[in-house]
C-alpha atoms as a PDB file:
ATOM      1  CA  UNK A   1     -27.371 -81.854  24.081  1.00  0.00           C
ATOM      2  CA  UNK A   2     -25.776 -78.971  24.931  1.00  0.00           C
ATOM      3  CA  UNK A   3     -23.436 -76.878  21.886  1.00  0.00           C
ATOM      4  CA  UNK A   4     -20.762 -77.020  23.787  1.00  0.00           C
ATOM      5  CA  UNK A   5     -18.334 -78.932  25.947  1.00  0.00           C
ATOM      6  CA  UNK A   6     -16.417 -77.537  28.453  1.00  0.00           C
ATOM      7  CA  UNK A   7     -13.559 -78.236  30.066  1.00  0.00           C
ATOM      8  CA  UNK A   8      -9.571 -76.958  31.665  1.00  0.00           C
ATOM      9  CA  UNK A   9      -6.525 -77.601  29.654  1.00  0.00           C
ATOM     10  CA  UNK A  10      -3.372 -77.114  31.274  1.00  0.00           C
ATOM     11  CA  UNK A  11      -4.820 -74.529  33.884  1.00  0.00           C
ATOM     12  CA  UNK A  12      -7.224 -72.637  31.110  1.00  0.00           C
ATOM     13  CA  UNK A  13     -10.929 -73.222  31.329  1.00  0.00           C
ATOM     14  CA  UNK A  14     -12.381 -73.191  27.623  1.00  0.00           C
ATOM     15  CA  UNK A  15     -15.526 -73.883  25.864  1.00  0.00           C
ATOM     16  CA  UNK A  16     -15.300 -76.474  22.864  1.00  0.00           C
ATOM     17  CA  UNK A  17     -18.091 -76.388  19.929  1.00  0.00           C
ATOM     18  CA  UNK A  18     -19.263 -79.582  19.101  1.00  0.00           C
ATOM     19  CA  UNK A  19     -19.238 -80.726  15.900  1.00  0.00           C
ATOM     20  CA  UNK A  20     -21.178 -83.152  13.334  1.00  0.00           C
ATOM     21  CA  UNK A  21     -18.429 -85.933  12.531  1.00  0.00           C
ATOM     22  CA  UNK A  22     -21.237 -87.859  10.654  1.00  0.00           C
ATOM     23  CA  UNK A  23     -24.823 -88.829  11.945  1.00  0.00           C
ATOM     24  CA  UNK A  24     -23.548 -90.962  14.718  1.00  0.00           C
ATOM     25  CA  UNK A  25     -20.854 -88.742  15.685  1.00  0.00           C
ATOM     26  CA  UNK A  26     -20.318 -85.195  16.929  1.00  0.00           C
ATOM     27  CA  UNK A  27     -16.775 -84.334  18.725  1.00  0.00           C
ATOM     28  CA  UNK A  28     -15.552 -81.258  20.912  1.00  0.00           C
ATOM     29  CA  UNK A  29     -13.527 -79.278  18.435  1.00  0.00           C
ATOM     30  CA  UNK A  30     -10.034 -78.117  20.111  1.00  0.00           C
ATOM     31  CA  UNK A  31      -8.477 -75.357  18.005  1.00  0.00           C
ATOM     32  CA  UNK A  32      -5.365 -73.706  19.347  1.00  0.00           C
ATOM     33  CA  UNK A  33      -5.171 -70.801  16.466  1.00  0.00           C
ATOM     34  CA  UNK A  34      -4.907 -68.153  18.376  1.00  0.00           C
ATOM     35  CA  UNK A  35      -5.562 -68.681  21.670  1.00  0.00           C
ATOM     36  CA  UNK A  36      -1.895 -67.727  23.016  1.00  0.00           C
ATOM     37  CA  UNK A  37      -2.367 -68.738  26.744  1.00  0.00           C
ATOM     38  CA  UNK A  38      -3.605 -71.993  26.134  1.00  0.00           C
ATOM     39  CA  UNK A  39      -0.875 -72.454  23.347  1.00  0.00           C
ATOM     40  CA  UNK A  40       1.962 -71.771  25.472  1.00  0.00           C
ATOM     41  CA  UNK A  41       0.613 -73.002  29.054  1.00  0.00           C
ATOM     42  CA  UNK A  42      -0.048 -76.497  26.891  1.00  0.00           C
ATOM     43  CA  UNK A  43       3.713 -76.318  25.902  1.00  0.00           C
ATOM     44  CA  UNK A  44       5.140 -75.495  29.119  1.00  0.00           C
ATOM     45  CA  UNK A  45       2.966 -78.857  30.569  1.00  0.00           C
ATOM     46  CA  UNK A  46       4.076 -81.041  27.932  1.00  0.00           C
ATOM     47  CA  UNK A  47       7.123 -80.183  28.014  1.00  0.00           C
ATOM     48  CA  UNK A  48       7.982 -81.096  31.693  1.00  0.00           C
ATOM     49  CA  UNK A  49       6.451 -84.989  30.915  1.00  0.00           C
ATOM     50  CA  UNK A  50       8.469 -85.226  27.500  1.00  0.00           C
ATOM     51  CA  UNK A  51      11.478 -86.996  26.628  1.00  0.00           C
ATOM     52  CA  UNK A  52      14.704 -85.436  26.193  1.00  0.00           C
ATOM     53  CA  UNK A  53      14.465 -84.576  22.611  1.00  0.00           C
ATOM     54  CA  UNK A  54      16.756 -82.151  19.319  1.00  0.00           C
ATOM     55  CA  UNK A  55      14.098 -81.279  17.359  1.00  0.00           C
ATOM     56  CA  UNK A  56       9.948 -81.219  17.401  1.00  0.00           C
ATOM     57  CA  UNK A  57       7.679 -81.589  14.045  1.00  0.00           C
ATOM     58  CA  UNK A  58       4.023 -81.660  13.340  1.00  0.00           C
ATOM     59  CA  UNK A  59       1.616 -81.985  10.587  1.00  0.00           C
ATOM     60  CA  UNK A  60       0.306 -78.768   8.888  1.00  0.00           C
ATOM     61  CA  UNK A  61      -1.609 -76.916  10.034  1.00  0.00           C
ATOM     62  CA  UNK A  62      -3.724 -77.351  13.626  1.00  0.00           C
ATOM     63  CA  UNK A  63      -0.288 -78.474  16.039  1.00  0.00           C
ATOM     64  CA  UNK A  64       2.027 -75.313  14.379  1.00  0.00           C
ATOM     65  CA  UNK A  65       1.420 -73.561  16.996  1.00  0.00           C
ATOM     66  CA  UNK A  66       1.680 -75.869  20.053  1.00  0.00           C
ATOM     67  CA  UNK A  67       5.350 -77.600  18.052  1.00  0.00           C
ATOM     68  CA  UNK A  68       6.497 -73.762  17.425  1.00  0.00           C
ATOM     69  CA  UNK A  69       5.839 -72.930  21.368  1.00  0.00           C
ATOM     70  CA  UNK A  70       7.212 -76.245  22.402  1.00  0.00           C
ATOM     71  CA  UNK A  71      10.433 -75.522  20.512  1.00  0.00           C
ATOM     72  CA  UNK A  72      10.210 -72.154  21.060  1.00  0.00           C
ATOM     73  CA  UNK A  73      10.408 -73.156  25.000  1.00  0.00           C
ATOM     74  CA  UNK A  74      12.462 -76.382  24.954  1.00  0.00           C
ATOM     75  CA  UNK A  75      15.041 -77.607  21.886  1.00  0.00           C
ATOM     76  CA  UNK A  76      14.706 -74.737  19.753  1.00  0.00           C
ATOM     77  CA  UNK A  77      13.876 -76.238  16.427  1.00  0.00           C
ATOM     78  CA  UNK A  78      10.607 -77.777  14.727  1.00  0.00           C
ATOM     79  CA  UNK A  79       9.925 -79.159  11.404  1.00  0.00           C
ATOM     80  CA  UNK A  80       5.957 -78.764   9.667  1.00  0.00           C
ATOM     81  CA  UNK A  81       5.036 -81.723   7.443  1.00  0.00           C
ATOM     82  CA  UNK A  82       3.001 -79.717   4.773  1.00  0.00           C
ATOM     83  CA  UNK A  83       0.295 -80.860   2.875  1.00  0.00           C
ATOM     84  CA  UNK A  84       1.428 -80.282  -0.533  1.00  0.00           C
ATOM     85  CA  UNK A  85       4.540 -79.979  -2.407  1.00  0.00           C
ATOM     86  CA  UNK A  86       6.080 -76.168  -2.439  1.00  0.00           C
ATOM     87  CA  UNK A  87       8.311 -75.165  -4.771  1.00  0.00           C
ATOM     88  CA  UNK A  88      11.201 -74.427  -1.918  1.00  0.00           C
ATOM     89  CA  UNK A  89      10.955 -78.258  -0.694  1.00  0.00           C
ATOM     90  CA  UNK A  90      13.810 -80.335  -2.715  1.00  0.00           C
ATOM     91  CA  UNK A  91      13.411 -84.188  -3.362  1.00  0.00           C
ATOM     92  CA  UNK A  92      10.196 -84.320  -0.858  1.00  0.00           C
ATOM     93  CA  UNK A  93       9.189 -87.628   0.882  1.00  0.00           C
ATOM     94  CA  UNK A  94       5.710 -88.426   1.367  1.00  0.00           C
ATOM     95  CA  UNK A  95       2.940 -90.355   3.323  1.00  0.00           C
ATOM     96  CA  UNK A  96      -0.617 -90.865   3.015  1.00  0.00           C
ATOM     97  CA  UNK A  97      -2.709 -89.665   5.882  1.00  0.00           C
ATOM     98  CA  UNK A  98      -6.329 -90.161   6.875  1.00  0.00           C
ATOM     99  CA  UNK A  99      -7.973 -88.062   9.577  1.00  0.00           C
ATOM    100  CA  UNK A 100     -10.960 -88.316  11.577  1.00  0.00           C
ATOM    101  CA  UNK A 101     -11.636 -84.109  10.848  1.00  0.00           C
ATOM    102  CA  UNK A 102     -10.611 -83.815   7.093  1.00  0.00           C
ATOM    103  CA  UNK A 103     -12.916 -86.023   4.756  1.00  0.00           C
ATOM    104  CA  UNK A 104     -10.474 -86.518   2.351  1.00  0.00           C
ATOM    105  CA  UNK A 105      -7.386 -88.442   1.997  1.00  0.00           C
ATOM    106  CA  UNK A 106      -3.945 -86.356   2.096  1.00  0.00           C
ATOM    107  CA  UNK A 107      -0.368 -87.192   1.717  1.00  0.00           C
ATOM    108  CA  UNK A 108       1.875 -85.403   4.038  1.00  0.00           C
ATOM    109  CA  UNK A 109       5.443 -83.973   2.771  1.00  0.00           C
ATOM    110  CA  UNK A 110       9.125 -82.852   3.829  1.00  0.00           C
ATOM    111  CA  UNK A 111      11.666 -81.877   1.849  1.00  0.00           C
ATOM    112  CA  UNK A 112      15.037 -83.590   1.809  1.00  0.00           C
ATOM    113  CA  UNK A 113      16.508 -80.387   3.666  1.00  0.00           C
ATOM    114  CA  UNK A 114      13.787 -81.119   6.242  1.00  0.00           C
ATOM    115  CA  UNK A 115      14.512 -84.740   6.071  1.00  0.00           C
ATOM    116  CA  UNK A 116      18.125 -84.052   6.725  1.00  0.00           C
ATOM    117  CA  UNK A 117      17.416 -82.519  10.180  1.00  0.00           C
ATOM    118  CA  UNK A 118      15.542 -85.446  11.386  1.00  0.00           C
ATOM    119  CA  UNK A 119      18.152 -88.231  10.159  1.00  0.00           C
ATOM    120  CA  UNK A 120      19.739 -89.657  13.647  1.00  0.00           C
ATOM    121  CA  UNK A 121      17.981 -86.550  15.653  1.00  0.00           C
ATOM    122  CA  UNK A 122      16.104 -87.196  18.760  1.00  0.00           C
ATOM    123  CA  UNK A 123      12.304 -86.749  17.122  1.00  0.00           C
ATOM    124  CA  UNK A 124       9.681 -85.855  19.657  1.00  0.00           C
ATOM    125  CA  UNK A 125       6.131 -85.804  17.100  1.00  0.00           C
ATOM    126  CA  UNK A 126       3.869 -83.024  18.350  1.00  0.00           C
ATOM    127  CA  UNK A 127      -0.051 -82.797  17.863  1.00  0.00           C
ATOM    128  CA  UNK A 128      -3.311 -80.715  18.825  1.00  0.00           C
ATOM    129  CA  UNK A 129      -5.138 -84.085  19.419  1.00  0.00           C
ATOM    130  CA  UNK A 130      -4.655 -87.451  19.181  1.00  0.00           C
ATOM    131  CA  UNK A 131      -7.627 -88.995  18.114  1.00  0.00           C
ATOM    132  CA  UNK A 132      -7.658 -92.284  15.769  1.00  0.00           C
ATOM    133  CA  UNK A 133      -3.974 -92.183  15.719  1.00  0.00           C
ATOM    134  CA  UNK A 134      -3.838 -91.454  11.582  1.00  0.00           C
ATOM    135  CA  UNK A 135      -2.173 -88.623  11.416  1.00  0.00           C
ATOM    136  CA  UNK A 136       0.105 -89.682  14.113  1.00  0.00           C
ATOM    137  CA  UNK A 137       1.139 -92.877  12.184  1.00  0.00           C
ATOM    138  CA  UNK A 138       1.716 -90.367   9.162  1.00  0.00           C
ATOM    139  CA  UNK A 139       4.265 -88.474  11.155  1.00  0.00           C
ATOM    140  CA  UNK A 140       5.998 -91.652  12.454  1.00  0.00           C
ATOM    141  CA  UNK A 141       6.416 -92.944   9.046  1.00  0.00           C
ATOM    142  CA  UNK A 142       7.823 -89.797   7.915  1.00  0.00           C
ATOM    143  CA  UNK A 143      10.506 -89.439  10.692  1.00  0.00           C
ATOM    144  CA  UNK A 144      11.370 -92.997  10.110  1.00  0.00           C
ATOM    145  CA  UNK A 145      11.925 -92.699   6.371  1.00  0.00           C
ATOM    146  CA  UNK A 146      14.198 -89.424   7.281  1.00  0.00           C
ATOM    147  CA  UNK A 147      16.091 -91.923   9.297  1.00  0.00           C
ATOM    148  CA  UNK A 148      15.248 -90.280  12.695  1.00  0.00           C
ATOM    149  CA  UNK A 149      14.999 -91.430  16.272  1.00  0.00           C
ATOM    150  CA  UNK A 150      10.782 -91.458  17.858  1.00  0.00           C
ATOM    151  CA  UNK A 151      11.692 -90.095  21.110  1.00  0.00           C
ATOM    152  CA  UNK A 152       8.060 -89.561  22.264  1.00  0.00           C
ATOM    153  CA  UNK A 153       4.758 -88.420  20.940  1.00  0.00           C
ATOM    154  CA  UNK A 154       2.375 -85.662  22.563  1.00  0.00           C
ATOM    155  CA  UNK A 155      -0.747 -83.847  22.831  1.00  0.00           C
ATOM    156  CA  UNK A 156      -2.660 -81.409  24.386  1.00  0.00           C
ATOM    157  CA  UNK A 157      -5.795 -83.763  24.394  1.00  0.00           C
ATOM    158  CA  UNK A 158      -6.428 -87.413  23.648  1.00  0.00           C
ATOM    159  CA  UNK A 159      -9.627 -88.127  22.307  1.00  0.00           C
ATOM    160  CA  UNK A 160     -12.280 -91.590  22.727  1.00  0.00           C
ATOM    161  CA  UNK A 161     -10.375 -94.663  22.765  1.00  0.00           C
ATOM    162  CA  UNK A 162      -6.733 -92.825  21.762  1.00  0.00           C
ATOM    163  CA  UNK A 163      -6.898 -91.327  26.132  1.00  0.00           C
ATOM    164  CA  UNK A 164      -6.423 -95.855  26.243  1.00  0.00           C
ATOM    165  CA  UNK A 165      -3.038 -96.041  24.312  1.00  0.00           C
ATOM    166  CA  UNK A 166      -0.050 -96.398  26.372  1.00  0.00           C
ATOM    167  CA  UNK A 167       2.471 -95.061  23.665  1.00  0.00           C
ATOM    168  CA  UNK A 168       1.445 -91.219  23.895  1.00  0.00           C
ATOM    169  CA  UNK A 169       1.837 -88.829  26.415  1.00  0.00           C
ATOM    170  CA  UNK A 170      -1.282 -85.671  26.543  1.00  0.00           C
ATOM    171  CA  UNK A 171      -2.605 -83.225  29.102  1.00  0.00           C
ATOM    172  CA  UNK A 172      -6.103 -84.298  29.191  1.00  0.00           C
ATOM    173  CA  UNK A 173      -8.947 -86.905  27.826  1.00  0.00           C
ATOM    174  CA  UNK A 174     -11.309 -85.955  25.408  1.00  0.00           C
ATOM    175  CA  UNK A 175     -14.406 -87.690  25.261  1.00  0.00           C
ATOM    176  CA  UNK A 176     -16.479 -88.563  21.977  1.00  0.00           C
ATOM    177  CA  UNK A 177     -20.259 -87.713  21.875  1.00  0.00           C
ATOM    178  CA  UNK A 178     -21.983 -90.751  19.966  1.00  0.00           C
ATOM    179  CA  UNK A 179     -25.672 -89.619  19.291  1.00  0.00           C
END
């Protein structure tokens, strides 16, 4: 099998390393740090097939840079989720997140300031990739205990079964590579 997998994102023709999920398993690994044309050609596509929206946010730390160029481009404000309390984050709300590339289990945060900008905002959740949907359902459950309003949710790519779902908007499919 070849090391790579290649394929166009939003006009950009790139070259994805495949990587070892588990023995069964390898996936194309997308990883928008920095690649600037891809980042803000990605934005500019997903942001003609979004929902009208106030404000973006994203987990830490692969979709910063598509939810900064999004908001950068469209509402002009985004919110990170962050992996761990920080010492500037007041009264933080959590989740628990599991992800198909981080082994371990991880609880996502936002401060009550944070919080506060979601409450009765128009939420659009921003990713890198959609794949099992974990991380996704982390972000949802963090909007909705701010008390804001799930607009829409996008990628760049879906991958496997997630290109099926009807609920999320992306650019392009993503296959899996089962061995």
């Amino acid at each position: 099998m070849a090391k790579t997998y290649q394929m166009t994102i939003a006009g950009c023709k790139r070259d994805l390393p495949l990587c070892e999920v588990d023995e069964h398993l390898d996936i194309a690994a997308f990883i928008m740090f920095g690649d600037v044309e891809i980042t803000e050609k990605s934005a500019a596509e997903l942001l003609k097939l979004s929902p009208e929206h106030d404000v973006c946010i994203s987990a830490e730390a692969k979709g910063i840079p598509l939810c900064y160029e999004m908001a950068r481009q469209g509402c002009g404000k985004y919110i990170i989720a962050r992996k761990g309390v920080k010492v500037y984050m007041p009264d933080p709300i959590s989740v628990h997140v599991q992800s198909i590339t981080t082994l371990s289990r991880q609880t996502l945060y936002l401060g009550s300031d944070d919080a506060e900008h979601l409450r009765g905002k128009r939420v659009l959740i921003v990713d890198d990739v959609i794949s099992t949907g974990e991380s996704l359902k982390a972000l949802e459950a963090l909007v909705n205990k701010a008390g804001g309003n799930i607009v829409g949710k996008v990628a760049v790519l879906a991958e496997g079964d997630a290109a099926d779902r009807d609920d999320i908007i992306f650019l392009e499919k993503l296959p899996v590579f089962p061995k």
